[in-house]
PDB file of N, CA and C in Angstrom:
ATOM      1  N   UNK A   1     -54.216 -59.837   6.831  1.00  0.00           N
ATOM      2  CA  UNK A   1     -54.082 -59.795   5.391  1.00  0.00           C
ATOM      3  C   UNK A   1     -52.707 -59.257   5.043  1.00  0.00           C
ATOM      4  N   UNK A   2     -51.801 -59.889   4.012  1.00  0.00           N
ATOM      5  CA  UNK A   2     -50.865 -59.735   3.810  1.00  0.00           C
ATOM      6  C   UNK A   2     -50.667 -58.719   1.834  1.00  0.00           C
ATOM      7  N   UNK A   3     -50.029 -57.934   2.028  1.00  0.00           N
ATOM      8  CA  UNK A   3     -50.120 -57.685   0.326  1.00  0.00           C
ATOM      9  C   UNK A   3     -48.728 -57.577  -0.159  1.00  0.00           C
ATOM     10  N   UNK A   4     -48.536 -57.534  -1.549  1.00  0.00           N
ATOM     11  CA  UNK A   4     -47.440 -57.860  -2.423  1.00  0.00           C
ATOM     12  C   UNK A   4     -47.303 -57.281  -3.726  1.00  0.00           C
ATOM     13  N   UNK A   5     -45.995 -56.385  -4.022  1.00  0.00           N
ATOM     14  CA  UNK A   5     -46.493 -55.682  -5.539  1.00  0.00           C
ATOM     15  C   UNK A   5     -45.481 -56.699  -6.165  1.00  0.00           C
ATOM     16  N   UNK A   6     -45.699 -57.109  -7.201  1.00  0.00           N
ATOM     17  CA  UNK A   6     -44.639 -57.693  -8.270  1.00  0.00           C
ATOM     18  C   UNK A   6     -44.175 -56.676  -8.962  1.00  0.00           C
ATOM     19  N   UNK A   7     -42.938 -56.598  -8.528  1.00  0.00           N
ATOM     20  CA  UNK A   7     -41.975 -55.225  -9.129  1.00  0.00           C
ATOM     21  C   UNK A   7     -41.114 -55.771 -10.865  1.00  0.00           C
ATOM     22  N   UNK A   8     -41.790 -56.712 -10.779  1.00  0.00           N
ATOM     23  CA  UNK A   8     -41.189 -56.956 -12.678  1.00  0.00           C
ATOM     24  C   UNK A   8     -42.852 -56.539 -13.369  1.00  0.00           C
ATOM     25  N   UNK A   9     -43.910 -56.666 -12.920  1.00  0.00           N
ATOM     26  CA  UNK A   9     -45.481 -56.283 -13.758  1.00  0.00           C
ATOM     27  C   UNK A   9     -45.509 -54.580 -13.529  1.00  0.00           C
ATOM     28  N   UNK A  10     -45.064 -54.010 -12.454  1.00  0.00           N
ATOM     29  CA  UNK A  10     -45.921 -53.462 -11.970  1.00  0.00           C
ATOM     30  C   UNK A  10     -45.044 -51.810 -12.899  1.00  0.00           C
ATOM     31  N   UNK A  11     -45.996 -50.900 -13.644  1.00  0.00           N
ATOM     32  CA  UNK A  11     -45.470 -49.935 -14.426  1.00  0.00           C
ATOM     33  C   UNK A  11     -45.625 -48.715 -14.120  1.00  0.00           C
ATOM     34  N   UNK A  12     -45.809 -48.486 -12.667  1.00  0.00           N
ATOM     35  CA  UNK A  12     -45.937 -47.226 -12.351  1.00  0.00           C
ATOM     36  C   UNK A  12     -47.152 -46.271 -12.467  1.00  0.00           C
ATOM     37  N   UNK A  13     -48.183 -46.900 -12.779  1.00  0.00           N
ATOM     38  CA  UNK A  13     -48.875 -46.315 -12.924  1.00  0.00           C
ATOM     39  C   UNK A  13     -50.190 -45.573 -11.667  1.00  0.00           C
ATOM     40  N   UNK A  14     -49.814 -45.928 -10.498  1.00  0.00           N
ATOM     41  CA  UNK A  14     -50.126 -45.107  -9.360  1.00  0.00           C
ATOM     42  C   UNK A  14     -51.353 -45.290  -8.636  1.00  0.00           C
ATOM     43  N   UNK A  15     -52.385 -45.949  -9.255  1.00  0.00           N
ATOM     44  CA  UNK A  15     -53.412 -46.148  -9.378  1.00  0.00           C
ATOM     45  C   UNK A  15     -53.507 -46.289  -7.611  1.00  0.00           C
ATOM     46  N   UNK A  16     -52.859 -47.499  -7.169  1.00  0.00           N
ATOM     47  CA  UNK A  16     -52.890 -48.122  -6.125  1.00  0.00           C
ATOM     48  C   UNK A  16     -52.462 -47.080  -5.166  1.00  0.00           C
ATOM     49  N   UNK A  17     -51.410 -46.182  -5.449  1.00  0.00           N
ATOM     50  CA  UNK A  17     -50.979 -45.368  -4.437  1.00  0.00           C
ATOM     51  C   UNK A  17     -52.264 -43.929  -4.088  1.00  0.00           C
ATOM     52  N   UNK A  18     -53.167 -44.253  -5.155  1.00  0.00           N
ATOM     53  CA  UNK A  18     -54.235 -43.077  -5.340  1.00  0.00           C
ATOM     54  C   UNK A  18     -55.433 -44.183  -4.625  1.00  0.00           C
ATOM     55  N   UNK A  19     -55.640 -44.933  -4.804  1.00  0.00           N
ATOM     56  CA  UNK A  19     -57.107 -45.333  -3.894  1.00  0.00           C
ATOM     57  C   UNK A  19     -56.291 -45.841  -2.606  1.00  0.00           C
ATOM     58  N   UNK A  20     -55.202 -46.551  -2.370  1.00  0.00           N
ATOM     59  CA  UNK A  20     -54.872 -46.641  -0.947  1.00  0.00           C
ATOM     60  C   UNK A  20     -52.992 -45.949  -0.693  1.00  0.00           C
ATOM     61  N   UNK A  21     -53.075 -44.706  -0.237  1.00  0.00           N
ATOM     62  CA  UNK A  21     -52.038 -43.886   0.024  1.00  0.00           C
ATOM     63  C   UNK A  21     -51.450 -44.210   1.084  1.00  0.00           C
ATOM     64  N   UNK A  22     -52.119 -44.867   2.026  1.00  0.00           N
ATOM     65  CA  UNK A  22     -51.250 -45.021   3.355  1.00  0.00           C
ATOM     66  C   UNK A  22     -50.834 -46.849   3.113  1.00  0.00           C
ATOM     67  N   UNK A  23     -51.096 -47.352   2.136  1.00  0.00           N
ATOM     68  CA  UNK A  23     -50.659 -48.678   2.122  1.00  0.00           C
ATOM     69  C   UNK A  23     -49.540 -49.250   0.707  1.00  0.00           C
ATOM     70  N   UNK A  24     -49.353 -48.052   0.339  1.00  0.00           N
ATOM     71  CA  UNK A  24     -48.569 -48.017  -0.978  1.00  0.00           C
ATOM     72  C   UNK A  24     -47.631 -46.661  -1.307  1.00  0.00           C
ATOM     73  N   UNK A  25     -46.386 -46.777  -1.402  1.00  0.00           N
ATOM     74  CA  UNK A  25     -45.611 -45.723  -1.381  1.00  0.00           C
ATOM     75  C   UNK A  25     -44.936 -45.877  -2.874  1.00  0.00           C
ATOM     76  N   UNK A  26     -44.296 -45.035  -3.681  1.00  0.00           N
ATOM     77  CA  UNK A  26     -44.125 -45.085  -4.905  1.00  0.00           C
ATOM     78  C   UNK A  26     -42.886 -44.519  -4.917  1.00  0.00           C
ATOM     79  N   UNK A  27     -41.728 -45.445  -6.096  1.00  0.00           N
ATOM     80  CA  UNK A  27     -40.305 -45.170  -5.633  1.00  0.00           C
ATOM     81  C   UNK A  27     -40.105 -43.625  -6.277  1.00  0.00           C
ATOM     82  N   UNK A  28     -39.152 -43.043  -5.925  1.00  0.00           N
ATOM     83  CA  UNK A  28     -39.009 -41.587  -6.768  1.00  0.00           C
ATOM     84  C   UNK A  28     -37.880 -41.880  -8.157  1.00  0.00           C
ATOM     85  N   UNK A  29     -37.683 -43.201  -8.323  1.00  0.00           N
ATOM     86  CA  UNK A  29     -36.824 -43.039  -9.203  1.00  0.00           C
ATOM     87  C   UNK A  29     -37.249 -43.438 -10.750  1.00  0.00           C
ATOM     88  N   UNK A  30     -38.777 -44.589 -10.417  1.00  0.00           N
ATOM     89  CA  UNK A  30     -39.172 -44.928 -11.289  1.00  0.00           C
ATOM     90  C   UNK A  30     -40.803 -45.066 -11.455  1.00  0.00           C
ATOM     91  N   UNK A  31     -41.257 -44.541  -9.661  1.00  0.00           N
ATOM     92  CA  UNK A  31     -42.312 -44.334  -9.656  1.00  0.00           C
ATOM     93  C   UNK A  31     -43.234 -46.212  -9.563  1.00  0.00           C
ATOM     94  N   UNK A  32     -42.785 -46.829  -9.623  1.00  0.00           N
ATOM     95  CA  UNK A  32     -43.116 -48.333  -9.339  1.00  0.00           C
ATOM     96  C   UNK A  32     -43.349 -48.145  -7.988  1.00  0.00           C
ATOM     97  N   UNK A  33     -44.606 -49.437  -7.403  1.00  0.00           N
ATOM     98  CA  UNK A  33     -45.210 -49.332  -6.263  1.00  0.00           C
ATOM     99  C   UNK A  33     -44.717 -50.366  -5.372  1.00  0.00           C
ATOM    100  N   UNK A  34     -44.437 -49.939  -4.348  1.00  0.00           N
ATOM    101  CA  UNK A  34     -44.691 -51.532  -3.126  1.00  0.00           C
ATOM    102  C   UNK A  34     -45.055 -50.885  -1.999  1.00  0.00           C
ATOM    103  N   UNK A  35     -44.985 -52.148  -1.106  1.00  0.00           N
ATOM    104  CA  UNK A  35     -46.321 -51.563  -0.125  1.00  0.00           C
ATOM    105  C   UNK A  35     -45.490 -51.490   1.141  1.00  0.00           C
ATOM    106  N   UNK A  36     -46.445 -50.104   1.937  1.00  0.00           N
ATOM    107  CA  UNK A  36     -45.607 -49.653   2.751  1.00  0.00           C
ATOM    108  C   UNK A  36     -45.418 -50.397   4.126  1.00  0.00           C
ATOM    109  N   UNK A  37     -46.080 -51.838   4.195  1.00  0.00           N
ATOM    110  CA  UNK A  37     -45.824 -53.213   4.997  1.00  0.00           C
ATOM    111  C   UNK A  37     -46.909 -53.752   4.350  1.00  0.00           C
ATOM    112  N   UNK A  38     -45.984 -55.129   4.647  1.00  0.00           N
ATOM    113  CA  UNK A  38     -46.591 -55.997   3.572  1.00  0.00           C
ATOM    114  C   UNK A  38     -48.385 -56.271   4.965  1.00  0.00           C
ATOM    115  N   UNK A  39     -48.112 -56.371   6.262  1.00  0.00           N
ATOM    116  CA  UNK A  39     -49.204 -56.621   7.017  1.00  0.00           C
ATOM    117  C   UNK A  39     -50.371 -55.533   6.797  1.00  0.00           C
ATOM    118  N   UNK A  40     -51.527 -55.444   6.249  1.00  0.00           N
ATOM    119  CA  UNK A  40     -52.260 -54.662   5.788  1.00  0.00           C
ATOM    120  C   UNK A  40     -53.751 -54.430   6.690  1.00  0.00           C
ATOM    121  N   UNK A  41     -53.222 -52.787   7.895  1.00  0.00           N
ATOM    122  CA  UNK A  41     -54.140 -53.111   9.166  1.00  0.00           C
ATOM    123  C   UNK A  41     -55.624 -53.432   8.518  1.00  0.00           C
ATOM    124  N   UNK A  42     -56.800 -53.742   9.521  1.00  0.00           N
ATOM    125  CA  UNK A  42     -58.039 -54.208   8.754  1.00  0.00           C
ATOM    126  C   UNK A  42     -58.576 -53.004   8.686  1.00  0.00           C
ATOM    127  N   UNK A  43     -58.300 -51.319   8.658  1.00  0.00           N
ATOM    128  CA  UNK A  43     -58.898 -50.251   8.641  1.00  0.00           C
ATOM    129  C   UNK A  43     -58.413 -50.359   6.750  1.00  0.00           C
ATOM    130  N   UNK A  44     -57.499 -50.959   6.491  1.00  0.00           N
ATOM    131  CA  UNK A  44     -56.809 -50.264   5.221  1.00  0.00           C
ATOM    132  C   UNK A  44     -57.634 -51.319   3.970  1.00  0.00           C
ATOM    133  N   UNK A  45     -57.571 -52.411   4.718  1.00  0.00           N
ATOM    134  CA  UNK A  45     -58.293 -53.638   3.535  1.00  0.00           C
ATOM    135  C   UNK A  45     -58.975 -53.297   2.882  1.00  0.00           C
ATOM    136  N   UNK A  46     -59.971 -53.137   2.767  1.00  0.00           N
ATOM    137  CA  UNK A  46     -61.039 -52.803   1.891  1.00  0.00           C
ATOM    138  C   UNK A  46     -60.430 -51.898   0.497  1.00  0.00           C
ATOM    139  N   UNK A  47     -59.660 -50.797   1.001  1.00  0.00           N
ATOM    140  CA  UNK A  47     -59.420 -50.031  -0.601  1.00  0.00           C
ATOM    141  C   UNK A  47     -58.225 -50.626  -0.829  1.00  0.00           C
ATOM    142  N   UNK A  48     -56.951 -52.046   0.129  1.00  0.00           N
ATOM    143  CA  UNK A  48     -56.299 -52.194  -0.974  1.00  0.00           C
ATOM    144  C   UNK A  48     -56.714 -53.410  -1.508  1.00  0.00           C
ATOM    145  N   UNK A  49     -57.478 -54.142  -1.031  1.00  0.00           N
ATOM    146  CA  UNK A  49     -58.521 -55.122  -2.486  1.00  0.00           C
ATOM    147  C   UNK A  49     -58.984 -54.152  -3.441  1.00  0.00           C
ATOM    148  N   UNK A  50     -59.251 -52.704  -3.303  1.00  0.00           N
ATOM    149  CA  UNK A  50     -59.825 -52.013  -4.585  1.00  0.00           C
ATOM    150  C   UNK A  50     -58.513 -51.546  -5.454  1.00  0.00           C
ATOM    151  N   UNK A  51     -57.351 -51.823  -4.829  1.00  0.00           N
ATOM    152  CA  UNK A  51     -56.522 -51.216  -5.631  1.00  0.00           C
ATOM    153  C   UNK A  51     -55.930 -52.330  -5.876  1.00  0.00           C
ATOM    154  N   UNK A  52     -56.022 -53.628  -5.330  1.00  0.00           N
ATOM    155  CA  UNK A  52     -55.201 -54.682  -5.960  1.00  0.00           C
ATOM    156  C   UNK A  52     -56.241 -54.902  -7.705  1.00  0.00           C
ATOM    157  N   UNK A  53     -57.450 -55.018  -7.314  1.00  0.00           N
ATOM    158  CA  UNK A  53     -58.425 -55.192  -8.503  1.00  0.00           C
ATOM    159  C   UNK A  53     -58.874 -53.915 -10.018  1.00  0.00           C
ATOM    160  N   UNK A  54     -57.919 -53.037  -9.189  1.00  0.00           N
ATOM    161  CA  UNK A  54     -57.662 -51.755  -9.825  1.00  0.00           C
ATOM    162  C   UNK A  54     -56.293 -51.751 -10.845  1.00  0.00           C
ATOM    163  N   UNK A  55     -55.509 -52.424 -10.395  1.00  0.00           N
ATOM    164  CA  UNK A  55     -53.742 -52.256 -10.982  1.00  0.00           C
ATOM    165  C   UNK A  55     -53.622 -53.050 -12.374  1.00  0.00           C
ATOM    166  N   UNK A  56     -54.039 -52.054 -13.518  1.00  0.00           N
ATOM    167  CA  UNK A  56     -54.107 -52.941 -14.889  1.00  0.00           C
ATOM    168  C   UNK A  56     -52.749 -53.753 -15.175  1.00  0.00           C
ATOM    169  N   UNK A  57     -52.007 -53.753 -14.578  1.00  0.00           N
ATOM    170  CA  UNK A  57     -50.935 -55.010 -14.674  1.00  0.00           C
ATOM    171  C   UNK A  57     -50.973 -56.275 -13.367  1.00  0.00           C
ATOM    172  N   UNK A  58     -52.105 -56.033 -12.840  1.00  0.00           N
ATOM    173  CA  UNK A  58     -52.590 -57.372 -12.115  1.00  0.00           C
ATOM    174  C   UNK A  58     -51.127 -57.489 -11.157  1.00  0.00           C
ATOM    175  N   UNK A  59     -50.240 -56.554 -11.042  1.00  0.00           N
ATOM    176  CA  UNK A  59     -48.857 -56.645  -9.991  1.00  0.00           C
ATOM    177  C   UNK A  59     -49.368 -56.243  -8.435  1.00  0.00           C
ATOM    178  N   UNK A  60     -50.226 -56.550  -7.977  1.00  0.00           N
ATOM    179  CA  UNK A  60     -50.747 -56.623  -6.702  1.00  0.00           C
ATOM    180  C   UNK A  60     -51.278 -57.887  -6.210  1.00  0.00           C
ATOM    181  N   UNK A  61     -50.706 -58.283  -4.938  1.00  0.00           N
ATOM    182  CA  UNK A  61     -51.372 -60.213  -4.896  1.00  0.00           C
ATOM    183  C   UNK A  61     -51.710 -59.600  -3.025  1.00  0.00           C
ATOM    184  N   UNK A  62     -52.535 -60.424  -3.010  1.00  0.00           N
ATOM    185  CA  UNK A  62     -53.297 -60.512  -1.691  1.00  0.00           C
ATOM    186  C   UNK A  62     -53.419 -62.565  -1.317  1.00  0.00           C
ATOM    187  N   UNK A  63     -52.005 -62.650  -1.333  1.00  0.00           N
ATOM    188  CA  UNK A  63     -51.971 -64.314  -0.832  1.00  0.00           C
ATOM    189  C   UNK A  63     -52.485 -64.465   0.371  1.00  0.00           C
TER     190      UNK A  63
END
C-alpha cells in the first residue's frame, strides 16, 4: 500500500499525524502533513486508512 498527502488541500490540521504518528510527520514551518514513506508497512495500514478517511480536506490518497 502506497500513501500520498496533497500538499495544496492539506491545512495542517494533524489529525493524521495523531491517529497514525509513525506514518505521517508534520512540517515545523507550516505544520502541513506528508508521509514519512510513501510505502505504508502492513502493521501501519489500518490507522492510515483511518486517517486518510479522517483528514477533513480529503488531502490523503491511498492509490
Amino acid at each position: 500500500m502506497k500513501v500520498q498527502v496533497d500538499s495544496q488541500r492539506c491545512q495542517g490540521h494533524t489529525l493524521c499525524a495523531m491517529i497514525a504518528p509513525n506514518s505521517f510527520e508534520l512540517s515545523e514551518l507550516d505544520g502541513h502533513s506528508s508521509p514519512v514513506d510513501e510505502d505504508v508497512p502492513v502493521e501501519e495500514q489500518d490507522k492510515v486508512r483511518e486517517a486518510a478517511h479522517s483528514c477533513p480536506e480529503q488531502a490523503i490518497s491511498i492509490p
